[in-house]
Protein backbone atom coordinates (compact mmCIF):
# COMPACT_ATOMS: atom_id res chain seq x y z
CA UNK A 1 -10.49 17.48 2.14
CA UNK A 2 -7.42 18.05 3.69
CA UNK A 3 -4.01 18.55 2.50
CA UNK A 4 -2.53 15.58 4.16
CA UNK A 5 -5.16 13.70 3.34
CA UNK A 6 -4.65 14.23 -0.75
CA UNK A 7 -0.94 13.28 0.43
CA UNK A 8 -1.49 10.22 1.45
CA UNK A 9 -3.44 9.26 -1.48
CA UNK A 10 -0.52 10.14 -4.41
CA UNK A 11 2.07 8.73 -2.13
CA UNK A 12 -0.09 5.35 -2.03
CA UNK A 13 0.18 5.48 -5.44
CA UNK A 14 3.52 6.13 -5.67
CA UNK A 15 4.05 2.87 -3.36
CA UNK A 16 1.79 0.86 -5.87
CA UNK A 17 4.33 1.91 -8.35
CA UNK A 18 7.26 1.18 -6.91
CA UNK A 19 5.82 -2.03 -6.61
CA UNK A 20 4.65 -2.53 -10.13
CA UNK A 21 8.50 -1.30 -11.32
CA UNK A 22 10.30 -3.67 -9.07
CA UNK A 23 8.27 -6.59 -8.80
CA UNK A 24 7.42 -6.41 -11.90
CA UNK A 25 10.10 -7.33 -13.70
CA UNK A 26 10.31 -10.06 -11.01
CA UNK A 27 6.78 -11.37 -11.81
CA UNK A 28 7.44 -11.27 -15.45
CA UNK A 29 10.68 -13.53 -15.10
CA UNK A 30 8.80 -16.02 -12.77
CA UNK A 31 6.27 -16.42 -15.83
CA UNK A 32 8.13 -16.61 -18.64
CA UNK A 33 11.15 -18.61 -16.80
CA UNK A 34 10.54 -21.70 -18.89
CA UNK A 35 10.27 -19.83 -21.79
CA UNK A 36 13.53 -17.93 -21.57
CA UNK A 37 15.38 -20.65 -20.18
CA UNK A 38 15.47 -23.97 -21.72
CA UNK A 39 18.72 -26.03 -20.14
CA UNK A 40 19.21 -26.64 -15.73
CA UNK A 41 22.37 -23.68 -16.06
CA UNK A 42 20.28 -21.30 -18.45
CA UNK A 43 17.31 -21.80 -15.46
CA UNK A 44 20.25 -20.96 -12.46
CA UNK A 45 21.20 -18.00 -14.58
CA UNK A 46 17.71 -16.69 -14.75
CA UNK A 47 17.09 -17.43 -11.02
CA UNK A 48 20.45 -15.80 -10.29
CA UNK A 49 18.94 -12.58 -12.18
CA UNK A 50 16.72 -12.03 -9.31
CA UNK A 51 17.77 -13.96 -6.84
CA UNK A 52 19.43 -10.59 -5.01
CA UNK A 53 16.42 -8.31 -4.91
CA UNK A 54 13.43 -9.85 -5.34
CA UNK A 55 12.46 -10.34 -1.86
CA UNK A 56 13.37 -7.11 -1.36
CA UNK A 57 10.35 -5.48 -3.85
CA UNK A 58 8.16 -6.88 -2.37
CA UNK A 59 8.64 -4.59 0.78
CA UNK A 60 6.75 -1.97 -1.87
CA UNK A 61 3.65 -3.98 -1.84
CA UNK A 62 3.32 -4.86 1.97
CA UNK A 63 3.89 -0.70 2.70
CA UNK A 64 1.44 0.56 0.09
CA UNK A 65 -1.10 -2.08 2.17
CA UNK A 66 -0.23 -1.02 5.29
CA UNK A 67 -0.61 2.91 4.21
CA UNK A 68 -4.23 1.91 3.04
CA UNK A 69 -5.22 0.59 5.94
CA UNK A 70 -3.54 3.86 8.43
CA UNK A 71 -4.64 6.35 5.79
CA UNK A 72 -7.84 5.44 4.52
CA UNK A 73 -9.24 2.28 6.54
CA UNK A 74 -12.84 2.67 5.25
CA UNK A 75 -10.76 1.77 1.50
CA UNK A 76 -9.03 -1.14 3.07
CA UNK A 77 -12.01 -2.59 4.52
CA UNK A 78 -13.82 -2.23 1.47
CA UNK A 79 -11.24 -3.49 -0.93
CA UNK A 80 -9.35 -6.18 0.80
CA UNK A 81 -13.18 -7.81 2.11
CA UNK A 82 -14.68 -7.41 -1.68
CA UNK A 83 -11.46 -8.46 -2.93
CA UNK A 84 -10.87 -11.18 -0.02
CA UNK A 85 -10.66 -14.56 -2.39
CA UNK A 86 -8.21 -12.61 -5.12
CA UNK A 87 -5.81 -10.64 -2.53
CA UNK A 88 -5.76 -14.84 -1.07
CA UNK A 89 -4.92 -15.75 -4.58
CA UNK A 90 -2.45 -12.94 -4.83
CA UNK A 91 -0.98 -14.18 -1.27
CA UNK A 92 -0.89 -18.03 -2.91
CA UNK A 93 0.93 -17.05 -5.26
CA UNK A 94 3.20 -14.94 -3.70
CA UNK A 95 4.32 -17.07 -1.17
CA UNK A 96 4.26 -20.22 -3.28
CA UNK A 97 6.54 -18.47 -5.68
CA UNK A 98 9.27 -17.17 -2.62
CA UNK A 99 9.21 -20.95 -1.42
CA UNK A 100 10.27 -22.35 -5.25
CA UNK A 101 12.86 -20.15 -5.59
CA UNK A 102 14.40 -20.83 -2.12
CA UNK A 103 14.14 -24.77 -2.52
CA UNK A 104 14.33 -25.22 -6.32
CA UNK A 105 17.94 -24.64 -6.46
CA UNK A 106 18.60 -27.49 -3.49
CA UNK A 107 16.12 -29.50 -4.76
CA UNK A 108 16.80 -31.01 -7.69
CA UNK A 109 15.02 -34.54 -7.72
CA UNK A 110 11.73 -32.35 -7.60
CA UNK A 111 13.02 -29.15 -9.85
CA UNK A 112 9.87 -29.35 -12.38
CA UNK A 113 7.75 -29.26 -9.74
CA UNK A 114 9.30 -26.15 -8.17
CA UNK A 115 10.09 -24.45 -11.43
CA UNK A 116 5.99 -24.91 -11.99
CA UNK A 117 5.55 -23.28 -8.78
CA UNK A 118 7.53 -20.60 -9.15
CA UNK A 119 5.75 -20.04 -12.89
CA UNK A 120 2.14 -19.85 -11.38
CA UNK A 121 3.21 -17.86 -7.91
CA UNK A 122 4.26 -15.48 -10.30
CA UNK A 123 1.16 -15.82 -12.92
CA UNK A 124 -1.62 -14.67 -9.94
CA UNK A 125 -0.15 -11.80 -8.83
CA UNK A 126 0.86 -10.58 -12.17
CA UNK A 127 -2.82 -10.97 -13.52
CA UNK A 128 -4.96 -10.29 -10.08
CA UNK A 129 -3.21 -7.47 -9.30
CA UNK A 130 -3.91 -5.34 -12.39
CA UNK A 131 -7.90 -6.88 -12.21
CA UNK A 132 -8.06 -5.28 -9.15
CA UNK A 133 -7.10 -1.90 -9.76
CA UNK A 134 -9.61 -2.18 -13.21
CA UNK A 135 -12.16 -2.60 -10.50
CA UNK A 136 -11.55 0.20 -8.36
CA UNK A 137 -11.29 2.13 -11.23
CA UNK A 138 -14.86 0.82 -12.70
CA UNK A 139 -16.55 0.82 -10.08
CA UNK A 140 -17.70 -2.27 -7.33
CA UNK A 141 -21.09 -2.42 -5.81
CA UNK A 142 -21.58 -1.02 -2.29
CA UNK A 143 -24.12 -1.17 0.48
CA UNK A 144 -24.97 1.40 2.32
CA UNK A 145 -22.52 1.13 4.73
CA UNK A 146 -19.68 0.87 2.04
CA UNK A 147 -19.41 -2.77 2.19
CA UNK A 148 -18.46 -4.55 -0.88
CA UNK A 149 -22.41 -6.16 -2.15
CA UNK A 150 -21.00 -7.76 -5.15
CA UNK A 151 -20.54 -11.99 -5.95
CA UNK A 152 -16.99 -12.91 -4.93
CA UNK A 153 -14.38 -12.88 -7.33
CA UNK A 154 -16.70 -13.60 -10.62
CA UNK A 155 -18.28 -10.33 -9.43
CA UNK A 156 -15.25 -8.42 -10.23
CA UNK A 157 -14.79 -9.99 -13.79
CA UNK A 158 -15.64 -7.38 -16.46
CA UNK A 159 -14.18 -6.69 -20.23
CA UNK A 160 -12.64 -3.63 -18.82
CA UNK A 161 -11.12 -5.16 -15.51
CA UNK A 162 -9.85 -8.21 -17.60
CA UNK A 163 -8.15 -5.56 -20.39
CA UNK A 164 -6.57 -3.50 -17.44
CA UNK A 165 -5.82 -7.13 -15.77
CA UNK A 166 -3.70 -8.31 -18.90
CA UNK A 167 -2.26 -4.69 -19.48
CA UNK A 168 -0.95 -5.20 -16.30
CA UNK A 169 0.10 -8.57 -17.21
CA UNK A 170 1.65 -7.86 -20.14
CA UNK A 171 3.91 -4.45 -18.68
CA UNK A 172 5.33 -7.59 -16.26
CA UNK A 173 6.00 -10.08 -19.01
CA UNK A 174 7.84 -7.07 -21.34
CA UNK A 175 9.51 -5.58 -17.47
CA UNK A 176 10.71 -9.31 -16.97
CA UNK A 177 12.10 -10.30 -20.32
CA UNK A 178 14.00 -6.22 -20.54
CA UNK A 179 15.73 -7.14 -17.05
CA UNK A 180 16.73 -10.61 -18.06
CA UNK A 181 17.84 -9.15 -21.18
CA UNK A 182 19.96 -6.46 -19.14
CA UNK A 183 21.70 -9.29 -17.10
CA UNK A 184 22.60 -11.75 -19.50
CA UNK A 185 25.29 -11.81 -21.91
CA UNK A 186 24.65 -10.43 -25.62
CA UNK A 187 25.89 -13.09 -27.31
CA UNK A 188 23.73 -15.97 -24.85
CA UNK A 189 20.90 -17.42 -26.07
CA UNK A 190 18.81 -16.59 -22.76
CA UNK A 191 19.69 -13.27 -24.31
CA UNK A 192 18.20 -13.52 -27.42
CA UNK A 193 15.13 -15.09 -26.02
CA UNK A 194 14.46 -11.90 -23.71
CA UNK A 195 15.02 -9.49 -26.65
CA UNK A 196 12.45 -11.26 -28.89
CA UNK A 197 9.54 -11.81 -25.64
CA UNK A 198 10.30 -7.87 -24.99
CA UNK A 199 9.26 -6.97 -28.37
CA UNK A 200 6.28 -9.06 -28.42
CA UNK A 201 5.16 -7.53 -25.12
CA UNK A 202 5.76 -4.04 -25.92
CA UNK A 203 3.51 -4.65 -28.63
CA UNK A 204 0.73 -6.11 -26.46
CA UNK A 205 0.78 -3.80 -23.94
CA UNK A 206 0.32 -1.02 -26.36
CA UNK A 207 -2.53 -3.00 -28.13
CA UNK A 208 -4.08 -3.36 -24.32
CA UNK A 209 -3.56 0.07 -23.92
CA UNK A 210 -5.30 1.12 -26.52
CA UNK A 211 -8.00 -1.03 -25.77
CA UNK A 212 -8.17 -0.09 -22.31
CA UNK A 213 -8.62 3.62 -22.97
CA UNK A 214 -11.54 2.79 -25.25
CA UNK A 215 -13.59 0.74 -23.20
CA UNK A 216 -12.59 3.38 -20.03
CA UNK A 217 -14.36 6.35 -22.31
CA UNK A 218 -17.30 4.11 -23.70
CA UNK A 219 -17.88 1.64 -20.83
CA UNK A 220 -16.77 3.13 -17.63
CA UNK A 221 -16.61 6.96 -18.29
CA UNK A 222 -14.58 8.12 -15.31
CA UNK A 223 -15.57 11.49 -14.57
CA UNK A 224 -12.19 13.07 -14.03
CA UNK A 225 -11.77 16.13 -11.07
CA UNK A 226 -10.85 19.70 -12.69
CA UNK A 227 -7.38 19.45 -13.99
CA UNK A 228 -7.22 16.19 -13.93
CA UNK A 229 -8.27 15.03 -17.34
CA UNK A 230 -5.17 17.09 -19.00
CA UNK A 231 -3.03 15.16 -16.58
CA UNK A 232 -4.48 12.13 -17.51
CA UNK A 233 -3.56 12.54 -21.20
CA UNK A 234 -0.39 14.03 -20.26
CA UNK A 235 0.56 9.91 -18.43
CA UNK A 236 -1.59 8.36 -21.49
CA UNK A 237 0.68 10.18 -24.31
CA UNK A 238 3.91 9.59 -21.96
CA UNK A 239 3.18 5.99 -21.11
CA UNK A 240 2.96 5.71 -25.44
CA UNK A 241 5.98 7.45 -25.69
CA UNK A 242 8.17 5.60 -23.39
CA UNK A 243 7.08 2.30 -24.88
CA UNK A 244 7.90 3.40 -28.06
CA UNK A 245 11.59 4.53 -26.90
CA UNK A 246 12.15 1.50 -25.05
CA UNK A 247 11.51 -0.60 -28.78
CA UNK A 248 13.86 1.83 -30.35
CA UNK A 249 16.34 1.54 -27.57
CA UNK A 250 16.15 -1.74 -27.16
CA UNK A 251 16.86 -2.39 -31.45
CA UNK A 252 19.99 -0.59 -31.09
CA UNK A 253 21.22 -3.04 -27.94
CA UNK A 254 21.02 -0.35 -25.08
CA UNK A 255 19.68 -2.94 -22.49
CA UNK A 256 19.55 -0.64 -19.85
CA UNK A 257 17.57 2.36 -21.51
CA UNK A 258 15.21 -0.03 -22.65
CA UNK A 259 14.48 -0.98 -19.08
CA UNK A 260 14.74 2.47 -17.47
CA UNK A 261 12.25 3.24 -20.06
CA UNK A 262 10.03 0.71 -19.83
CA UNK A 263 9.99 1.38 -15.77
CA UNK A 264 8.81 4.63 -16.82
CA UNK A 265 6.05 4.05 -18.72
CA UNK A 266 4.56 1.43 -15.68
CA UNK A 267 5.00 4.75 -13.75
CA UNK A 268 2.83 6.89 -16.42
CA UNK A 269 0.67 4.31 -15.98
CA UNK A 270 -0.11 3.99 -12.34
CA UNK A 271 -0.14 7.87 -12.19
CA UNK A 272 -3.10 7.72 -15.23
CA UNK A 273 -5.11 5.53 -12.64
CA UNK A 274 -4.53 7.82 -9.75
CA UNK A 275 -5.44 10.55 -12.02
CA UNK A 276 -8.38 8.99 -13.09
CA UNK A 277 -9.93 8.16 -9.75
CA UNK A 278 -9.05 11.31 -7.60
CA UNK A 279 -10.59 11.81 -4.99
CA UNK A 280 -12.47 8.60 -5.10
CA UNK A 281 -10.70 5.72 -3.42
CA UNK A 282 -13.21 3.01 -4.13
CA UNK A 283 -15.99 4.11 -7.04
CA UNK A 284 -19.62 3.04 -6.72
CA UNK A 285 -20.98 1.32 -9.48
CA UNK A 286 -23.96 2.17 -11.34
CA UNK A 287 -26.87 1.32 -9.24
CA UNK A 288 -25.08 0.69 -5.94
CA UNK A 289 -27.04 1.86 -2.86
CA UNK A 290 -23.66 3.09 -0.68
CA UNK A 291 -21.57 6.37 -2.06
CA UNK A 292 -18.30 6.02 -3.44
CA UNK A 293 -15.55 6.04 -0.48
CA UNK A 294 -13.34 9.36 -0.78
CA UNK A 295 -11.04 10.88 0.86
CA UNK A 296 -13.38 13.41 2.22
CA UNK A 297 -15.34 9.94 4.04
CA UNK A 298 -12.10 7.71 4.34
CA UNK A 299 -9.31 9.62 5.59
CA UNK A 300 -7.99 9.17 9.17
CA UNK A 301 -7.46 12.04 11.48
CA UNK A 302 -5.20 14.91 10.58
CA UNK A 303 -2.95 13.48 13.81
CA UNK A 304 -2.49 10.61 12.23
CA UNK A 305 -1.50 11.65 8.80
CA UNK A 306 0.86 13.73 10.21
CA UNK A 307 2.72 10.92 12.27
CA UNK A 308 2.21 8.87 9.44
CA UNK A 309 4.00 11.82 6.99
CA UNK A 310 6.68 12.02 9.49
CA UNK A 311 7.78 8.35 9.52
CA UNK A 312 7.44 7.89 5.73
CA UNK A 313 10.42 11.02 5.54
CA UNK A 314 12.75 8.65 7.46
CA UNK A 315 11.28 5.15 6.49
CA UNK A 316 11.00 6.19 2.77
CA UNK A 317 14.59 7.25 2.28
CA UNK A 318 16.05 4.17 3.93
CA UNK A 319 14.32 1.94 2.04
CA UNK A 320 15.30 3.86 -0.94
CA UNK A 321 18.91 3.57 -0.13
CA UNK A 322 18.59 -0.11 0.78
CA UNK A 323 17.40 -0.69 -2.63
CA UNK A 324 20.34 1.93 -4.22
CA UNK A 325 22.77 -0.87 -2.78
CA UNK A 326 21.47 -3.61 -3.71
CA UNK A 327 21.45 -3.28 -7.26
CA UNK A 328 24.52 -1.46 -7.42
CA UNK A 329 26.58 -4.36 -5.56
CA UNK A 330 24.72 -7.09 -7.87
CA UNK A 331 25.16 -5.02 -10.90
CA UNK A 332 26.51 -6.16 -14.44
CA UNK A 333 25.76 -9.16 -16.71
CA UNK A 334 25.96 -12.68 -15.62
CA UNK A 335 26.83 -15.37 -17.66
CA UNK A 336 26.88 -19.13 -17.15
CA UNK A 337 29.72 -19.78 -15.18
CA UNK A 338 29.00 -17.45 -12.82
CA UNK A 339 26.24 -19.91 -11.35
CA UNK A 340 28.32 -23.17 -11.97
């Protein structure tokens, strides 16, 4: 196993949750848009929220796929052929949603119809996303040759994928309503609608969590590398911890510490899954007659990691400073008549 190699697989992680901070909050608005907005301004001021970056998170996704497939192709094969009628879903929904928000703002005559786009574009991804990781994390059933030997899509349905699924769901409803909450006015009622669907997500996502860890030790019992098991309750007791701050932060009106801390704990809790499946990629479920795909069987040359460690230290950074303007140009609160 080779240094590079082990590289490779954090920083894919690290992609993954860049993704899950910054699209998250994007997915979580797109669900609960008619929720937090009730009037045609109030639904412009939510758009408005996002309108800025969100294209731009989604760059997070389409690199952490692209790393896969350099990195590790055996793992993309696997995954994104097992996985083929949810990452379409995923792709559904993510394009339906970029299309609503680009035409339901010209568009009024059909505005329901686009708003109920943009609600379920955002929905798939949200849940799908978070199913899919449960699975890799579970275990899928492989031939032989590593193919995925599974039924499609209902194949992947478990209680512990579905938990995982809607604790992934729920960090994106509690991420959405915290941002809206940080760029609206105090005193708006979009406001006060984010504050009370933030508390009622940190809540669920804690329940979820809870839930998830059980069913992980009784059901799946991951069987953790040395050293990683302590690192793995170091995340689980951080991820608790951050939720809990954001709450209290958020009951005092700090906004913005209760979404810095909220980004933190979907951190925690992408680095508990990477925790819990190094150096296993894929896992093999009970029974299955291929091995589990590692990064001892998986990774690409040593050449190749190497070009592909050189143009992540330039590609990385720029990206990171893209993203650095962005929300520093379209920072502050927006109220109403700013999207008159």
């Amino acid at each position: 196993m080779s240094a590079l190699a082990v590289l490779w697989f954090f920083l894919i992680f690290v992609l993954i949750a860049g993704y899950f901070v910054l699209d998250g909050f994007d997915l979580g608005v797109g669900v609960l848009y008619r929720a937090l907005a009730k009037t045609d301004a109030e639904r412009a001021l939510v758009r408005r929220s996002i309108g800025p970056v969100w294209d731009g998170n989604e760059v997070w996704l389409l690199t952490a796929g692209g790393a896969l497939f350099a990195a590790f192709p055996a793992a993309y094969a696997t995954t994104f052929s097992g996985f083929y009628l949810a990452v379409m879903l995923v792709l559904f929904g993510l394009i339906v949603r970029a299309v609503s928000l680009e035409f339901g703002a010209h568009d009024p005559k059909w505005g329901r119809a686009w708003d109920a786009c943009f609600t379920i574009g955002s929905f798939l991804p949200a849940l799908l996303l978070g199913v899919a990781l449960g699975n890799v994390i579970a275990g899928v059933p492989l031939a032989a040759n590593g193919d995925y030997a599974g039924v499609p899509l209902l194949g992947l349905l478990s209680p512990f994928t579905l938990v995982v699924g809607a604790l992934g769901f729920a960090m994106c409803m509690a991420a959405g309503a915290a941002w809206v909450a940080l760029k609206t006015e105090r005193a708006s009622a979009v406001h006060g609608r984010a504050e009370k669907q933030r508390r009622v997500w940190h809540v669920v996502a804690l329940a979820l969590f809870v839930v998830a860890t059980v069913l992980a030790f009784v059901v799946v019992k991951p069987q953790f590398a040395p050293g990683m098991l302590v690192a793995g309750a170091i995340f689980a007791i951080a991820f608790v911890v951050c939720i809990a701050a954001s709450i209290a932060q958020a009951k005092k009106g700090n906004d913005l510490a209760a979404f810095v801390l909220q980004s933190i704990a979907a951190v925690c809790l992408v680095a508990l899954a990477a925790v819990s499946l190094f150096p296993n990629l894929v896992v093999a479920a009970p029974g299955s007659v291929g091995e589990p795909i590692t990064l001892m069987n998986a990774a690409s040359s040593d050449t190749s990691l190497a070009w592909m460690t050189g143009i992540a230290c330039i590609g990385v950074p720029l990206v990171l400073v893209y993203h650095v303007i962005a929300y520093r140009v379209f920072s502050g609160r927006l109220a109403e008549k700013d999207v008159a």
